[in-house]
Protein backbone atom coordinates (compact mmCIF):
# COMPACT_ATOMS: atom_id res chain seq x y z
CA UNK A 1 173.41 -82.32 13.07
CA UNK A 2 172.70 -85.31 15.17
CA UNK A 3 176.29 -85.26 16.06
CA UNK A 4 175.59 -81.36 17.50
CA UNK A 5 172.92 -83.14 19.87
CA UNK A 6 175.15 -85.25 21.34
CA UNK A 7 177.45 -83.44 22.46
CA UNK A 8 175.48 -80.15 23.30
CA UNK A 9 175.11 -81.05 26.64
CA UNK A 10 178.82 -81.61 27.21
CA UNK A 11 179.02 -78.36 25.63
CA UNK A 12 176.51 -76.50 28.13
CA UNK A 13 178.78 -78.47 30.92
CA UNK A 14 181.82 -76.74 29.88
CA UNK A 15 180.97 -73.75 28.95
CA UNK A 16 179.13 -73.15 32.13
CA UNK A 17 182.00 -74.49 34.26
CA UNK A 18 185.14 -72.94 32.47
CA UNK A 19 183.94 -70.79 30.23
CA UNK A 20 181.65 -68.55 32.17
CA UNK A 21 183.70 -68.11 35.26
CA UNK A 22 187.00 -67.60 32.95
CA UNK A 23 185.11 -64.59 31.03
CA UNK A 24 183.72 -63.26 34.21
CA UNK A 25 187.68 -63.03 35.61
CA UNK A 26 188.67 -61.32 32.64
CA UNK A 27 185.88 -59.05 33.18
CA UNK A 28 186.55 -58.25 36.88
CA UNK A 29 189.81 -57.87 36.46
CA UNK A 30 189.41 -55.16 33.31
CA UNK A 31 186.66 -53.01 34.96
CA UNK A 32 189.30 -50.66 36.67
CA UNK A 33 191.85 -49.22 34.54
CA UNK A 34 194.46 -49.30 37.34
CA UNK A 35 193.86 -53.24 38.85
CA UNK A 36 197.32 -54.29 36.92
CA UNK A 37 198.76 -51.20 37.64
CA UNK A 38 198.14 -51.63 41.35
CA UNK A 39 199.12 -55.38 41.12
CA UNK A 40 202.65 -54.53 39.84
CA UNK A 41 203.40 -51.56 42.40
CA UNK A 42 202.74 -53.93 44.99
CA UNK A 43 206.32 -54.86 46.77
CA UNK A 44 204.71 -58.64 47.72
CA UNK A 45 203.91 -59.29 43.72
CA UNK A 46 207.33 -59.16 42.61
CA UNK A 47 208.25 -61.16 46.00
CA UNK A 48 206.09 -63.63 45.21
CA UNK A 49 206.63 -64.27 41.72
CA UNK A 50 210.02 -64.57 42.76
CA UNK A 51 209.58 -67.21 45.43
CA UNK A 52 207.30 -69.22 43.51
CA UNK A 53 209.45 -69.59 40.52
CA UNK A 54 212.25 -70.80 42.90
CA UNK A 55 209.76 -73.22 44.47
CA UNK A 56 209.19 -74.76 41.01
CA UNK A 57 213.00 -74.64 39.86
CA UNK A 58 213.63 -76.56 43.20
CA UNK A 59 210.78 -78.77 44.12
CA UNK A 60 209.52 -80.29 40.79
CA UNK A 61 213.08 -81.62 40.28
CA UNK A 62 213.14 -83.17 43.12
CA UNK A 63 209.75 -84.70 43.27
CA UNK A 64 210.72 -86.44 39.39
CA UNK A 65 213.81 -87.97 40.79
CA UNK A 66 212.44 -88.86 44.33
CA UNK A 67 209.00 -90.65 42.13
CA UNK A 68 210.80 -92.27 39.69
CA UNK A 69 213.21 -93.37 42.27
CA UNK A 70 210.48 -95.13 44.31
CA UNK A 71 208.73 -96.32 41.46
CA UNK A 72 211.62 -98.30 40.09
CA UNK A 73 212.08 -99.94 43.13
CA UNK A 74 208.51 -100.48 43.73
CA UNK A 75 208.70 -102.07 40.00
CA UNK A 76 211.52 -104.64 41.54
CA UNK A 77 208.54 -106.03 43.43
CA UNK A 78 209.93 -105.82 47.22
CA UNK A 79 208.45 -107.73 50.02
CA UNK A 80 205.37 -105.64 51.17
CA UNK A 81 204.89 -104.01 47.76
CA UNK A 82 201.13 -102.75 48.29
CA UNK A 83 202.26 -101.76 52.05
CA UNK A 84 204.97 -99.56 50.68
CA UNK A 85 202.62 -98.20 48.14
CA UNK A 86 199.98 -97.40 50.35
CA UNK A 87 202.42 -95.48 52.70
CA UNK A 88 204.03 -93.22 49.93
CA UNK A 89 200.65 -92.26 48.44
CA UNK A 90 199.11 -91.34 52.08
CA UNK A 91 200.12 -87.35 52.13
CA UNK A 92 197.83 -87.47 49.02
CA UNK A 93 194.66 -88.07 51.80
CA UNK A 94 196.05 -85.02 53.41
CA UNK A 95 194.48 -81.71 52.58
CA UNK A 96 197.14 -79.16 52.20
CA UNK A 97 196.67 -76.55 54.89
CA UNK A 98 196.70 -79.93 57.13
CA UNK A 99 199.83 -80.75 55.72
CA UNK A 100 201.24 -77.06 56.72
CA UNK A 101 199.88 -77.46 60.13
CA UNK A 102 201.97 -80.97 60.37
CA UNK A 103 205.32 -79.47 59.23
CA UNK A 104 204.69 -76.11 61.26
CA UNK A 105 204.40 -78.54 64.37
CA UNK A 106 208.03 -79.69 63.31
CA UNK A 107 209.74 -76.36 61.99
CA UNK A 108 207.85 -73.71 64.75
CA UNK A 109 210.38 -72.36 67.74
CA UNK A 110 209.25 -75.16 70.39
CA UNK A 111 208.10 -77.82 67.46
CA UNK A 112 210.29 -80.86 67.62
CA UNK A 113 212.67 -80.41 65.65
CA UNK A 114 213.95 -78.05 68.00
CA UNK A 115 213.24 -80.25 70.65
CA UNK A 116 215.06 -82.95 69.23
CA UNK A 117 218.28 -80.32 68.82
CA UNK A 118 217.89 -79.23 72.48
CA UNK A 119 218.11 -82.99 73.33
CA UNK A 120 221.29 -83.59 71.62
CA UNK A 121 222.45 -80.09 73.82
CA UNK A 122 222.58 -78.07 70.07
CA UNK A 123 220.40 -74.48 70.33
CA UNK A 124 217.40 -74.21 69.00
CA UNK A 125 217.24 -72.48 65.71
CA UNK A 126 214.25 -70.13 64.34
CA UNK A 127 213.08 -72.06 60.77
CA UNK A 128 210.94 -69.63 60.44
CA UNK A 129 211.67 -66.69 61.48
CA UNK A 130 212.01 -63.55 58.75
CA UNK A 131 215.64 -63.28 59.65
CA UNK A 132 216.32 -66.81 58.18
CA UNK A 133 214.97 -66.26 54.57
CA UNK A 134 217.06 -69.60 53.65
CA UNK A 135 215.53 -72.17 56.02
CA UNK A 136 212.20 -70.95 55.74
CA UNK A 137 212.04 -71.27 52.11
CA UNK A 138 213.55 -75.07 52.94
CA UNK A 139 210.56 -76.02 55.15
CA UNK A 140 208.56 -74.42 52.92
CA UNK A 141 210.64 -77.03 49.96
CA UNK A 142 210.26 -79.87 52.58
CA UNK A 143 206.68 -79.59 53.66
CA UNK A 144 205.64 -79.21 49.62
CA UNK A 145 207.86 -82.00 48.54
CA UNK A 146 206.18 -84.58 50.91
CA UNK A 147 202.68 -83.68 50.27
CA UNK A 148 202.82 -83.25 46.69
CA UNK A 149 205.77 -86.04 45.18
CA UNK A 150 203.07 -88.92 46.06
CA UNK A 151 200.96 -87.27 42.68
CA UNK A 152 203.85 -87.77 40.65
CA UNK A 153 204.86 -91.14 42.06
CA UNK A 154 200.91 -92.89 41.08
CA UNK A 155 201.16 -91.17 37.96
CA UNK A 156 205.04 -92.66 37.37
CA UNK A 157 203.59 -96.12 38.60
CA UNK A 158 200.64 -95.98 36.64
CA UNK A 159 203.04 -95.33 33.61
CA UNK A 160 205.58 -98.21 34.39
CA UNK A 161 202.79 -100.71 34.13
CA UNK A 162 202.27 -99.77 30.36
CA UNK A 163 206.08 -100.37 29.82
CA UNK A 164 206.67 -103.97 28.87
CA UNK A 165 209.00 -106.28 30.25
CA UNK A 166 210.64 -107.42 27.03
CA UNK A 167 212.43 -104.55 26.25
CA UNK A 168 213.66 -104.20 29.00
CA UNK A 169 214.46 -107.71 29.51
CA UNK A 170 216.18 -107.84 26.00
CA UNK A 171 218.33 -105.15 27.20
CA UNK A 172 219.67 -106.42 29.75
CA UNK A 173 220.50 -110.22 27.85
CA UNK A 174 222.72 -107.33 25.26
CA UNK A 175 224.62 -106.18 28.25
CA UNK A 176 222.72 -103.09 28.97
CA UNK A 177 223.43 -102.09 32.67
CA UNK A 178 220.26 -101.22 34.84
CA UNK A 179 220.90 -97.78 34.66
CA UNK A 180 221.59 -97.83 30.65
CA UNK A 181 218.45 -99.89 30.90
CA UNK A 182 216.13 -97.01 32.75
CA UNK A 183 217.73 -93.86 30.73
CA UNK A 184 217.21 -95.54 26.94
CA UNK A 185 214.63 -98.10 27.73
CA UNK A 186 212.17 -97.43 30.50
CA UNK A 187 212.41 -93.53 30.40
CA UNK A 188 211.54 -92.89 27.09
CA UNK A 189 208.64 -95.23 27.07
CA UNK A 190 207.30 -93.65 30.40
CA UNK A 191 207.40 -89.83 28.54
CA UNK A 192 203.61 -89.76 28.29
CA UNK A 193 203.30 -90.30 31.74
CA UNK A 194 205.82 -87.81 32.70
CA UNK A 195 204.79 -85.24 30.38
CA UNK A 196 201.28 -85.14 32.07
CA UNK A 197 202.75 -85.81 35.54
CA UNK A 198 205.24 -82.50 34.69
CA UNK A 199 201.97 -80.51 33.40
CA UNK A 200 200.18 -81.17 36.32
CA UNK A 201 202.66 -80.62 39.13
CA UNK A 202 203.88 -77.30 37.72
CA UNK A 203 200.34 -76.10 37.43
CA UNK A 204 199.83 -77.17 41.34
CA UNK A 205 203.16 -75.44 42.27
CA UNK A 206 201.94 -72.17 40.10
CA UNK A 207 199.11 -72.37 42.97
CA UNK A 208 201.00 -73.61 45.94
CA UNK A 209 200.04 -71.57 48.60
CA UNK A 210 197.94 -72.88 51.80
CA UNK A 211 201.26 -75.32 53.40
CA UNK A 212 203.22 -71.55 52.90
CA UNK A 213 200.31 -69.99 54.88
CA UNK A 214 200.39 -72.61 57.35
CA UNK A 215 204.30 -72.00 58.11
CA UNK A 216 205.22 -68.60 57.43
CA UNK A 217 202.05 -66.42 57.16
CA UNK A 218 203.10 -63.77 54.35
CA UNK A 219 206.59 -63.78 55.16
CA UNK A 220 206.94 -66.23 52.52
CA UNK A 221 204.38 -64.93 49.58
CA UNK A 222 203.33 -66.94 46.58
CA UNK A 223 201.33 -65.77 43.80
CA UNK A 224 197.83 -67.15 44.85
CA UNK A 225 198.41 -66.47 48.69
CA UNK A 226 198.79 -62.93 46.93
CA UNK A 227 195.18 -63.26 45.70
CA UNK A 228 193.81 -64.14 49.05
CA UNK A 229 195.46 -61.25 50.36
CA UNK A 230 193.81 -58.86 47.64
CA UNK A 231 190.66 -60.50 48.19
CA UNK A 232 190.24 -60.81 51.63
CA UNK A 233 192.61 -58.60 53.40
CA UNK A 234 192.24 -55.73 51.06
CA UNK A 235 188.90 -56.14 50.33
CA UNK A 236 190.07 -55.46 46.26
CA UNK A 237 188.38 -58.25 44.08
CA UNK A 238 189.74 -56.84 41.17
CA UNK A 239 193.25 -56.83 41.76
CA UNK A 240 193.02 -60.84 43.42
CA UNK A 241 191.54 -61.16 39.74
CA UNK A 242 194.40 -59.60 37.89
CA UNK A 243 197.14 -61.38 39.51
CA UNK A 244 194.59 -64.96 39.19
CA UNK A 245 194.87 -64.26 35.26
CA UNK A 246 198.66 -64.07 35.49
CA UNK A 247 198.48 -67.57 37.57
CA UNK A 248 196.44 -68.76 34.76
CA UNK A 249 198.53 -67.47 31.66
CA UNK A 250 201.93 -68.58 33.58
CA UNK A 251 199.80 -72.45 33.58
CA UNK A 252 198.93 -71.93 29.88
CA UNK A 253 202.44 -70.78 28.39
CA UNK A 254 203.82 -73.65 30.67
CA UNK A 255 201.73 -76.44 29.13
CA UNK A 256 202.27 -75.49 25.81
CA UNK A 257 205.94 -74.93 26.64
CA UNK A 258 206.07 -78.77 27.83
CA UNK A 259 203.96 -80.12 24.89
CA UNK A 260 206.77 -78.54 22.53
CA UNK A 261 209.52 -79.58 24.58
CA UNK A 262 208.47 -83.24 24.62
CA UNK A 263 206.82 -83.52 21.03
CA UNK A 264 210.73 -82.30 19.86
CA UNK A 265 212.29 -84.96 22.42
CA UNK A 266 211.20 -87.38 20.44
């Protein structure tokens, strides 16, 4: 009973943090019969499901490789170590509608990536423009890849200083080559790490959404930019709640999906 006391408080904390606002969504969403209904006879929800699950099948890839990459060679100890650190892990100071804005500045019509083209006497190209489904969707990949990888890459680092030298070191004196050395020996000791780091990151992508705003309005949807639309657009609460509780069941079945995955790597 004394145990109860203890953690009662913690209790209160959660309930009233998670708990509460989780059952009032569920609520909201529920109190018209035709809020799902509406949500999947919207065009821009099937759209946007769409694009984010490409954004996740593309970008969290990439942002394992490109943080392990830099970790391992920030584990080799180069000259400047802690500058090098500090500059991959500064887009994670960077709010991410700021980030958007930065990248738009690159990727609009006169931005400078056009300028730079028009210097070289190439035409300017439209990143962004509706017609050019491909590149915008790659600014989009671009923009989210540089603001969010640095996450993965403290988490990777953080990991790699838990992994001890010996091993690794043995390794090597048996012949191992480096890579031999980071697929049997470093990688499987750094799965913690990346299982959380994997967790994490795809529940972020699930609610990517303000760097997409920032460069293509809704001519690039993603789920939750769907729910701002519902909300505030359309002035429909209920609806921005129904397609929130598919953001949030997608982040559940993912998690557990990882857990299993990794629990049977073993």
């Amino acid at each position: 009973m004394k145990k109860l006391w203890l953690i009662l408080p913690s209790i209160l904390f959660m309930a009233a943090l998670f708990a509460w606002p989780l059952v009032s969504g569920v609520l909201q969403a529920f109190s018209e019969p035709d809020s799902f209904s509406r949500m999947v006879d919207d065009p821009y929800f099937w759209e946007a499901a769409r694009n984010t699950a490409l954004l996740i099948v593309v970008l969290i890839p990439l942002q394992f490789v490109l943080a392990i990459t830099m970790a391992l060679l920030l584990r080799e100890k180069p000259r400047l170590a802690g500058l090098h650190f500090y500059l991959w892990v500064v887009p994670l100071a960077i709010s991410d509608l700021a980030a958007g804005l930065v990248w738009l500045s690159i990727f609009t019509d006169r931005g400078y990536l056009n300028s730079v083209l028009d210097h070289l006497g190439i035409d300017s190209y439209a990143w962004l423009s509706v017609e050019n489904p491909g590149t915008m969707f790659l600014a989009v990949l671009i923009a989210e890849l540089w603001r969010a990888t640095s996450l993965v890459f403290v988490i990777v680092v953080a990991g790699l200083r838990n992994v001890p030298r010996d091993y690794d070191e043995a390794a090597a004196v048996l012949g191992a080559t480096y890579w031999q050395r980071v697929r049997h020996v470093i990688l499987p000791q750094l799965r913690p790490s990346l299982q959380v780091a994997l967790i994490l990151r795809t529940i972020l992508a699930l609610e990517a959404f303000a760097v997409a705003q920032a460069l293509t309005g809704r001519s690039f949807p993603l789920l939750v930019g769907e729910t701002y639309q519902w909300y505030y657009t359309l002035q429909n609460p209920n609806v921005a709640t129904a397609i929130a509780l598919v953001v949030l069941m997608l982040s559940i079945v993912a998690s557990i999906g990882y857990l299993r995955v990794m629990r049977g790597a073993r």
